[in-house]
C-alpha atoms as a PDB file:
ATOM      1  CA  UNK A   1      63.511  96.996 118.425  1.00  0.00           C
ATOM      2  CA  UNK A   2      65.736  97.635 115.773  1.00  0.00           C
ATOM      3  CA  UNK A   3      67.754 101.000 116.239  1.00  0.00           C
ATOM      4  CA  UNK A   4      66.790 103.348 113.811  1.00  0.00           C
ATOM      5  CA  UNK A   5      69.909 106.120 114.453  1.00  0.00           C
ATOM      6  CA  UNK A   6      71.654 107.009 111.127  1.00  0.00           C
ATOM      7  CA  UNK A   7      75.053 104.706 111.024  1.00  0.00           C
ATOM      8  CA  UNK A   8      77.961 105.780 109.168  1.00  0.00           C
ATOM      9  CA  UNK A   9      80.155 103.341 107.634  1.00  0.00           C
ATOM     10  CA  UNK A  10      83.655 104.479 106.750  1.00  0.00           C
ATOM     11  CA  UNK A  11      87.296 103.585 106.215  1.00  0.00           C
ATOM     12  CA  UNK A  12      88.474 104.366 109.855  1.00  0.00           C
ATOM     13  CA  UNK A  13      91.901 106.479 110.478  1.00  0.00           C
ATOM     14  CA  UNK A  14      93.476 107.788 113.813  1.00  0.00           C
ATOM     15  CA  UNK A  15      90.944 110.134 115.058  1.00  0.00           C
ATOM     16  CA  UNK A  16      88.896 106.128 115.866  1.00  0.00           C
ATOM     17  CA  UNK A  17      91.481 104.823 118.030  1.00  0.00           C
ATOM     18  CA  UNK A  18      90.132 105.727 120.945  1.00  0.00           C
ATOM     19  CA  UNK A  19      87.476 103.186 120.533  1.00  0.00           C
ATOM     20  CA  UNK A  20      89.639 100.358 120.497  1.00  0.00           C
ATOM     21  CA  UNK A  21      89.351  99.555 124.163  1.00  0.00           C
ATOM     22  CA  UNK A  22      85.644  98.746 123.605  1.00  0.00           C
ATOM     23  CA  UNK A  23      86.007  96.930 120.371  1.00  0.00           C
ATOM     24  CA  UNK A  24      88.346  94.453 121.967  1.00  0.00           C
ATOM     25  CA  UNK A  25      86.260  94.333 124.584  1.00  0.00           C
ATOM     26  CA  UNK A  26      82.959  93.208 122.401  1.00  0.00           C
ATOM     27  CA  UNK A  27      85.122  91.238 120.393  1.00  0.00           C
ATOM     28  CA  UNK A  28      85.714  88.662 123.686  1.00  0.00           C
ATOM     29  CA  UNK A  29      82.851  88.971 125.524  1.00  0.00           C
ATOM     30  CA  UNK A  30      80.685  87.974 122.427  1.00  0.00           C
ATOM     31  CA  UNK A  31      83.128  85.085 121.894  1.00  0.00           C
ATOM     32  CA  UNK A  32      82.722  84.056 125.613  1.00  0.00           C
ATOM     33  CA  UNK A  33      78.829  84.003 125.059  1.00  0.00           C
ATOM     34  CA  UNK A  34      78.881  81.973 121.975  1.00  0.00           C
ATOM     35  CA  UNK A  35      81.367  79.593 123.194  1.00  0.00           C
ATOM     36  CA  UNK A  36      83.448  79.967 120.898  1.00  0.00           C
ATOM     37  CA  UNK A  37      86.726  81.132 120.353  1.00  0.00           C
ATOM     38  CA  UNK A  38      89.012  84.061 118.783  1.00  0.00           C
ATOM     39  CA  UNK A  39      92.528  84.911 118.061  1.00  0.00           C
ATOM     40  CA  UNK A  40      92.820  87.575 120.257  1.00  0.00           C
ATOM     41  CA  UNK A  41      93.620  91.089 120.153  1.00  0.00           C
ATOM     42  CA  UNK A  42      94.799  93.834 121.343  1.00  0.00           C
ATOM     43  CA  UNK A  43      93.535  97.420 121.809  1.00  0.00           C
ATOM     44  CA  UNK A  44      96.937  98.780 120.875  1.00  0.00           C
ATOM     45  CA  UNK A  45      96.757  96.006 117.516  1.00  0.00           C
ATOM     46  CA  UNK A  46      93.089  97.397 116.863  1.00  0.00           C
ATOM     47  CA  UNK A  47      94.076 101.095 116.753  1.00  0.00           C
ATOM     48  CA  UNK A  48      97.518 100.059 114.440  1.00  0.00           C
ATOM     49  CA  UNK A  49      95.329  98.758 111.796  1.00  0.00           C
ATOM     50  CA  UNK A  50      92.956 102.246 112.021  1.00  0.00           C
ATOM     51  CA  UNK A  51      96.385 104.256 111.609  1.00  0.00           C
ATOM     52  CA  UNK A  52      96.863 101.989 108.630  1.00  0.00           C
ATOM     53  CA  UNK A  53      93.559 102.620 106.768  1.00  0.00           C
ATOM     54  CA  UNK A  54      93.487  98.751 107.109  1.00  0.00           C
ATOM     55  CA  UNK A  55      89.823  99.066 108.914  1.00  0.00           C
ATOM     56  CA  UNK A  56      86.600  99.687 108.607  1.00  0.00           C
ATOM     57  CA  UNK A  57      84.324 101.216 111.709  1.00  0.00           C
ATOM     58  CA  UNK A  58      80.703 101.946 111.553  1.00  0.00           C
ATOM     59  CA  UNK A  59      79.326 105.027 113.680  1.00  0.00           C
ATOM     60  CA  UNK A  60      75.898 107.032 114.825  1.00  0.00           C
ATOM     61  CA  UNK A  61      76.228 110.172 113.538  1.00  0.00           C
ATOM     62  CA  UNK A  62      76.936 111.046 117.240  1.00  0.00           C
ATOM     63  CA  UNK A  63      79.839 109.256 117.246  1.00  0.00           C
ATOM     64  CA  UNK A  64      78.447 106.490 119.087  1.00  0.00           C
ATOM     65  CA  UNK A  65      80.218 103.187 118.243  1.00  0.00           C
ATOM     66  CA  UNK A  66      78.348 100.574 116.218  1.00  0.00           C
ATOM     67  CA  UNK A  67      80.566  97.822 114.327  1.00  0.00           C
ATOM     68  CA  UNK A  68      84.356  97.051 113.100  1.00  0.00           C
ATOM     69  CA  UNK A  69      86.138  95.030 110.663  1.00  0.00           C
ATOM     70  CA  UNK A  70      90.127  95.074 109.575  1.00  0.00           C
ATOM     71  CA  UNK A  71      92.315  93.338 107.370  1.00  0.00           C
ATOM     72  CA  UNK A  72      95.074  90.844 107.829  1.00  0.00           C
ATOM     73  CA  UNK A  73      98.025  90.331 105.568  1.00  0.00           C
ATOM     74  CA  UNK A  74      99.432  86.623 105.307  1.00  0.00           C
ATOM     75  CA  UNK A  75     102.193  84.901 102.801  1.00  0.00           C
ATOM     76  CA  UNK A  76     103.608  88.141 102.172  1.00  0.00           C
ATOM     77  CA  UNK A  77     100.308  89.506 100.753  1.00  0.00           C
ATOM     78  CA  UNK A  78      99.488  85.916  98.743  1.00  0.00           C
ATOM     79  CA  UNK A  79      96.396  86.194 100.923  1.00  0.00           C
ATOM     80  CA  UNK A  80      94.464  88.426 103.190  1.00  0.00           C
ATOM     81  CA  UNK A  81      92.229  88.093 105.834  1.00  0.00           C
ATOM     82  CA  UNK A  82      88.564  90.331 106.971  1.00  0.00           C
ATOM     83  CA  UNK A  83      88.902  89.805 110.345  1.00  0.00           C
ATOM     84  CA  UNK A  84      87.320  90.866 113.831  1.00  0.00           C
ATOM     85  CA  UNK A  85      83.923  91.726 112.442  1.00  0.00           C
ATOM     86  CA  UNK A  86      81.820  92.873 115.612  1.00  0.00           C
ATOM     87  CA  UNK A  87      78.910  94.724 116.001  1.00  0.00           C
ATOM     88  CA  UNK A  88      77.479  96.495 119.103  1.00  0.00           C
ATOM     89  CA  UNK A  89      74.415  94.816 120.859  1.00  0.00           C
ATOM     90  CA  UNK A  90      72.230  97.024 120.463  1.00  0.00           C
ATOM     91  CA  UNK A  91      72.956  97.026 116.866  1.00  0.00           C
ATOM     92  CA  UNK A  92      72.835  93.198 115.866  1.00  0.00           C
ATOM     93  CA  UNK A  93      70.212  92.075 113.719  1.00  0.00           C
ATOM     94  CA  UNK A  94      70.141  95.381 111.779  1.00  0.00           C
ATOM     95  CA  UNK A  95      72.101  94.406 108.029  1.00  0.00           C
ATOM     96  CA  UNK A  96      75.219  96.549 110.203  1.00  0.00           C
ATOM     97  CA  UNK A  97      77.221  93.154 109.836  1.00  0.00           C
ATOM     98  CA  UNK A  98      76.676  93.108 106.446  1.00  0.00           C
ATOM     99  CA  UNK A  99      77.281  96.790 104.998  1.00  0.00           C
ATOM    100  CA  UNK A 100      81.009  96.737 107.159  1.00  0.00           C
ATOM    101  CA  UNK A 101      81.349  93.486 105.561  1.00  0.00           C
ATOM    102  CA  UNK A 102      80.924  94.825 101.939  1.00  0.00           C
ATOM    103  CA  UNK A 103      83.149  97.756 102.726  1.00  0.00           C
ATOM    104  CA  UNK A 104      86.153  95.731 104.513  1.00  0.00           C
ATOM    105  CA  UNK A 105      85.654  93.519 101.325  1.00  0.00           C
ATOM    106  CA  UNK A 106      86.000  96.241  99.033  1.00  0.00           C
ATOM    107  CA  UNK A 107      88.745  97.764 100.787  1.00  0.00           C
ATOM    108  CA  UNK A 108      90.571  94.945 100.388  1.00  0.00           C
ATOM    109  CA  UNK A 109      90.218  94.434  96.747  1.00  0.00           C
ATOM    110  CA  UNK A 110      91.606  98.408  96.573  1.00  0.00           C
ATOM    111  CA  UNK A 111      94.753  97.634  98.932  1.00  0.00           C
ATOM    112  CA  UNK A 112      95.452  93.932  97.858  1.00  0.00           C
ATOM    113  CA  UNK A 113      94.008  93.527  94.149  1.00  0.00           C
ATOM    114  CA  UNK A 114      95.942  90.105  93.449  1.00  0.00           C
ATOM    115  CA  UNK A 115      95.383  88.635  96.728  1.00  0.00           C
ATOM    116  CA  UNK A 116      93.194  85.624  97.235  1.00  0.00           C
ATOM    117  CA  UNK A 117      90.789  86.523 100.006  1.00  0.00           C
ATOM    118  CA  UNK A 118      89.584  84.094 102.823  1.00  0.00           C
ATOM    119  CA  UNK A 119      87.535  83.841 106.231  1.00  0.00           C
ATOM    120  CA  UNK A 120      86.781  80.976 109.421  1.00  0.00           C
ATOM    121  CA  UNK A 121      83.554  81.100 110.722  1.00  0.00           C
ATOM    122  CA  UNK A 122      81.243  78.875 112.499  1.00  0.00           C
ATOM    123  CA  UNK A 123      78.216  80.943 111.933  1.00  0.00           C
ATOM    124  CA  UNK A 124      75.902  80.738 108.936  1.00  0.00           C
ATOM    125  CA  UNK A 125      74.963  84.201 108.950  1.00  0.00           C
ATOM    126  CA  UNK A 126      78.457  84.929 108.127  1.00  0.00           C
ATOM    127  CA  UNK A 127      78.546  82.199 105.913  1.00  0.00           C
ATOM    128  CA  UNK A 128      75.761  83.604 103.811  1.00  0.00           C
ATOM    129  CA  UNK A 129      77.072  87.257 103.975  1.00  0.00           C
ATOM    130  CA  UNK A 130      80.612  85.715 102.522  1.00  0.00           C
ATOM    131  CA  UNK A 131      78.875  83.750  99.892  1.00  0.00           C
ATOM    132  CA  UNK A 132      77.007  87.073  98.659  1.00  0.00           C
ATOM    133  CA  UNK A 133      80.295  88.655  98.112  1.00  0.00           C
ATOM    134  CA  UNK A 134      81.725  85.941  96.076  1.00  0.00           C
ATOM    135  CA  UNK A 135      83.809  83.429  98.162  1.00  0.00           C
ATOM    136  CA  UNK A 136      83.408  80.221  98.146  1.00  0.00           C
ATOM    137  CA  UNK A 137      83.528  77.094 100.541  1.00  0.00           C
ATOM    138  CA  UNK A 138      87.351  75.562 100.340  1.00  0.00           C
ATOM    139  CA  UNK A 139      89.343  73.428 102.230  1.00  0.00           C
ATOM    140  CA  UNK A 140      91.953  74.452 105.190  1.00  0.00           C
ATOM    141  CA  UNK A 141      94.690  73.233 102.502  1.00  0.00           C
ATOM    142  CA  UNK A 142      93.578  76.074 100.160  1.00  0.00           C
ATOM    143  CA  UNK A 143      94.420  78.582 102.920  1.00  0.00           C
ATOM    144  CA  UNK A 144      97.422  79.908 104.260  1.00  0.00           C
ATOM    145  CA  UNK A 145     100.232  78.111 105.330  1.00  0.00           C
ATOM    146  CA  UNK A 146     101.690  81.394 107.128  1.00  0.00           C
ATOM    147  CA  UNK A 147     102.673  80.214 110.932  1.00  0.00           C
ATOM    148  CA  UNK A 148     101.543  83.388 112.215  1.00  0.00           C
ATOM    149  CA  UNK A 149      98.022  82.896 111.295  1.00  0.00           C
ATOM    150  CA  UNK A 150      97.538  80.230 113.049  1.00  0.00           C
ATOM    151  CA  UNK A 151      99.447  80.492 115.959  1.00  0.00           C
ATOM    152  CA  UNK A 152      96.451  82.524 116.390  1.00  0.00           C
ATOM    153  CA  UNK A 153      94.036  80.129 116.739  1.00  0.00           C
ATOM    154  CA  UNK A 154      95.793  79.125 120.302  1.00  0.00           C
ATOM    155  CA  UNK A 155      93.496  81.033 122.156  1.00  0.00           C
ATOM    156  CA  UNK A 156      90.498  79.453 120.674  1.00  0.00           C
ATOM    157  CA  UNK A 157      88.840  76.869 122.923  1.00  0.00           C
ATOM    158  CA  UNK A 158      88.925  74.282 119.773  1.00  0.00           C
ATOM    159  CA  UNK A 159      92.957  74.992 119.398  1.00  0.00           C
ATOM    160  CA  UNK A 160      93.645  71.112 120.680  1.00  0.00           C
ATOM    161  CA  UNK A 161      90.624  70.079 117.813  1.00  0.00           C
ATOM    162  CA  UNK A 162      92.550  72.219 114.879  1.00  0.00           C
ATOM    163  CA  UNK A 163      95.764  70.392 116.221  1.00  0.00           C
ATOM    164  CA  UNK A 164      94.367  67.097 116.474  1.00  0.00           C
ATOM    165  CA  UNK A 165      93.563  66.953 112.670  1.00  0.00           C
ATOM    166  CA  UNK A 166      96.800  68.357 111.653  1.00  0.00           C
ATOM    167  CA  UNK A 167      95.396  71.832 110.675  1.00  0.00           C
ATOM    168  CA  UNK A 168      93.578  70.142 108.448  1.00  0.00           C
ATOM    169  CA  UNK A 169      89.747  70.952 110.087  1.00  0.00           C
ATOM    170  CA  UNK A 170      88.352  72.003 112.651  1.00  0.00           C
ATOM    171  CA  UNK A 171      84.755  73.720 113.681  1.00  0.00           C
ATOM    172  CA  UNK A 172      84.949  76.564 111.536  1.00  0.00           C
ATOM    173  CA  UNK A 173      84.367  76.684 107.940  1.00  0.00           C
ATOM    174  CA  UNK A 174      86.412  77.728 105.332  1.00  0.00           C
ATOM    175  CA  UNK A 175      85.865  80.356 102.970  1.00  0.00           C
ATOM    176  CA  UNK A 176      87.955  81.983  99.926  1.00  0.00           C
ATOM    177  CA  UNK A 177      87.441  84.850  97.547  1.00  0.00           C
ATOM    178  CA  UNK A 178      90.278  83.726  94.324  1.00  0.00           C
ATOM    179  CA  UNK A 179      89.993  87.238  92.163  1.00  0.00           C
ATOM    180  CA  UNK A 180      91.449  84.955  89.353  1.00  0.00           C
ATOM    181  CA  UNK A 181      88.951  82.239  89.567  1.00  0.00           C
ATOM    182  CA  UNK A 182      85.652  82.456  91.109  1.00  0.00           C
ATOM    183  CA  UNK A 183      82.233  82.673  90.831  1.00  0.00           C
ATOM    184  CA  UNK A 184      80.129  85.853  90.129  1.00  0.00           C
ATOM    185  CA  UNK A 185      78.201  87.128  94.196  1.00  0.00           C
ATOM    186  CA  UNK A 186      74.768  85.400  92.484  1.00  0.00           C
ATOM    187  CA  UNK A 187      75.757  82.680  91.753  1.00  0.00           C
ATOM    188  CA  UNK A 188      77.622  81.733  95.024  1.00  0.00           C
ATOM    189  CA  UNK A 189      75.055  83.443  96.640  1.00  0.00           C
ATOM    190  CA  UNK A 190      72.379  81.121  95.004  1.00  0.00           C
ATOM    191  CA  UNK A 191      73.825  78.409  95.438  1.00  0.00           C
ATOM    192  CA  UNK A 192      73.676  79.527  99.156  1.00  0.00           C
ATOM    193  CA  UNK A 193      70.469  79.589  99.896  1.00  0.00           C
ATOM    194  CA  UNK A 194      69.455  76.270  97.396  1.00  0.00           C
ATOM    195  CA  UNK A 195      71.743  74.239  99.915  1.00  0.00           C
ATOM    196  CA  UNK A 196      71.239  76.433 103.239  1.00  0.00           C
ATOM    197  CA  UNK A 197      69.403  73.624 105.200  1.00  0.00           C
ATOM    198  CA  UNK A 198      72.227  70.784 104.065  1.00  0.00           C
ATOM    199  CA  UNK A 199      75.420  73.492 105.267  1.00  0.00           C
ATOM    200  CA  UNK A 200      73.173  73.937 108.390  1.00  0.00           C
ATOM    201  CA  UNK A 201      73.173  69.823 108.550  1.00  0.00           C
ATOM    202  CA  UNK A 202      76.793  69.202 107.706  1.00  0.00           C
ATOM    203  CA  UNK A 203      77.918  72.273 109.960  1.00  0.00           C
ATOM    204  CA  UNK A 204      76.492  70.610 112.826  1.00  0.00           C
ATOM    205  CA  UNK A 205      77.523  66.929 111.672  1.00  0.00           C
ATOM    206  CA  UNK A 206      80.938  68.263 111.843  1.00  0.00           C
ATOM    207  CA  UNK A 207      80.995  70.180 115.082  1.00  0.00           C
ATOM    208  CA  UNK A 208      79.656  67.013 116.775  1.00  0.00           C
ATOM    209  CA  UNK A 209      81.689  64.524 114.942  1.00  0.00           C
ATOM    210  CA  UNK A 210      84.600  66.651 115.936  1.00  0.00           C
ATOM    211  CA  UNK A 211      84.098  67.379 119.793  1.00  0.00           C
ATOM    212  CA  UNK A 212      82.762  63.468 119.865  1.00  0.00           C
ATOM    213  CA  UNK A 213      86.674  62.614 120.900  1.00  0.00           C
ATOM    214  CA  UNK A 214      86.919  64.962 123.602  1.00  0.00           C
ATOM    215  CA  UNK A 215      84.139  63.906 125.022  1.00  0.00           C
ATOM    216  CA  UNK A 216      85.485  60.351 125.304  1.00  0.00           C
ATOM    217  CA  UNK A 217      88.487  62.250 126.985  1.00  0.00           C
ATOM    218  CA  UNK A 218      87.246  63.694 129.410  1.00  0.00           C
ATOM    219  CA  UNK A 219      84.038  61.362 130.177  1.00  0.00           C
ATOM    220  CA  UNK A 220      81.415  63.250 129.485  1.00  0.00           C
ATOM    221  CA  UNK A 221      82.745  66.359 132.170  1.00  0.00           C
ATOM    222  CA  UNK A 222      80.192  69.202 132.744  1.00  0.00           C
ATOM    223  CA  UNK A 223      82.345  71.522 131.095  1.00  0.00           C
ATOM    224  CA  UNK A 224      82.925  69.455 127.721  1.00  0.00           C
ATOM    225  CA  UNK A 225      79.269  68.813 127.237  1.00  0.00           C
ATOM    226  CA  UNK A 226      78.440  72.761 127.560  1.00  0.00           C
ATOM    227  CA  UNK A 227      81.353  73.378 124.715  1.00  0.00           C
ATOM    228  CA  UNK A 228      79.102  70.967 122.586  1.00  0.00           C
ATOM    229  CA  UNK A 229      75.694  71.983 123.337  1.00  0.00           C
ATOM    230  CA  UNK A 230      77.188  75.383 122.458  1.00  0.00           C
ATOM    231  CA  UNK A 231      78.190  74.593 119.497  1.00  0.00           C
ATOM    232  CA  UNK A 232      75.639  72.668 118.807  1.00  0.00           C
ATOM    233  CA  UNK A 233      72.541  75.097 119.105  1.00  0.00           C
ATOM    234  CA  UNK A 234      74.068  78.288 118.426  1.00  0.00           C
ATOM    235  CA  UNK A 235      72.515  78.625 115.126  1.00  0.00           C
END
């Protein structure tokens, strides 16, 4: 049942940090239950970006917690990153993920008006939220080339895949937001859902096309073949 408590979603400042403990929290055990992986964070990083303004949290008007997004500097400001979105449980499913997303989005235009904007995903219900906001599909080339970044990816359970291809792919897919050249949010958006069935196709030609190696690997171990059945079928 959807929850119908009134949410508030707002640029989030110091008086929030005390939710950072259970934001990091959500953020890895919903990575653990998709199987997938994040760079990970931690409470003391969460709350830094809340005393920066650089993050957006979503609340019940009882201050219960419901969702949380932040930004991510990289190339000296060249680009930036929305990153961490996560939503409560009991809130999933509710447009949340997409109202924090349009705000984090926003707030990044405001703080980094010049900066190319970009995202890694493996879901299409992110995918579709990003296109609706303007961004576009891209290569990892088109990205940043800051080290930083993704040294971050080491904790993800595909780290050896992104490696393996040179950081050139991997199982996510890339998306950027150029605010000198891109398309108006209807038309990417449009273009979206004309072609939602073939990104769901090549999506899960390329997470299978990619693990297919491992596999070989490791012959087919227990563990390998629940990585790719997770990735697989998570959709």
């Amino acid at each position: 049942m959807e929850n119908q408590q009134q949410i508030v979603i707002r640029v989030a400042d110091h008086l929030d940090a005390h939710y950072a403990k259970r934001i990091t929290d959500e953020m890895e055990s919903s990575a653990m239950a998709r199987g997938t992986g994040i760079a990970k964070r931690s409470p003391e990083y969460v709350a830094g970006k809340m005393l920066e303004g650089k993050a957006v949290i979503a609340v019940t008007h009882t201050g219960q917690w419901v969702g949380f997004c932040y930004i991510e500097e990289w190339s000296h400001g060249k680009f930036v990153a929305n990153s961490g979105l996560i939503v409560a449980p009991e809130f999933r499913k509710s447009g949340v993920a997409k109202q924090i997303k349009q705000k984090i989005f926003n707030l990044s235009r405001e703080k980094y008006p010049d900066s190319k904007i970009f995202g890694l995903t493996t879901g299409l219900a992110v995918m579709k939220i990003n296109s609706e906001l303007g961004y576009e599909p891209v290569t990892y080339s088109e990205l940043t080339d800051d080290e930083v970044f993704w040294a971050g990816c080491k904790s993800c359970v595909n780290y050896d895949i992104l490696m393996s291809k040179d950081r050139k792919n991997c199982m996510c897919t890339a998306m950027l937001f150029d605010p000198k050249d891109h398309y108006e949010p209807k038309e990417t958006e449009q273009f979206f859902e004309e072609n939602k069935k073939g990104f769901e196709r090549l999506v899960r030609f390329k997470q299978w096309k990619l693990l297919k190696p491992f596999m070989k690997k490791d012959n087919g171990s227990s563990s390998t073949l629940k990585m790719v059945f997770a990735f697989l079928f998570h959709f």
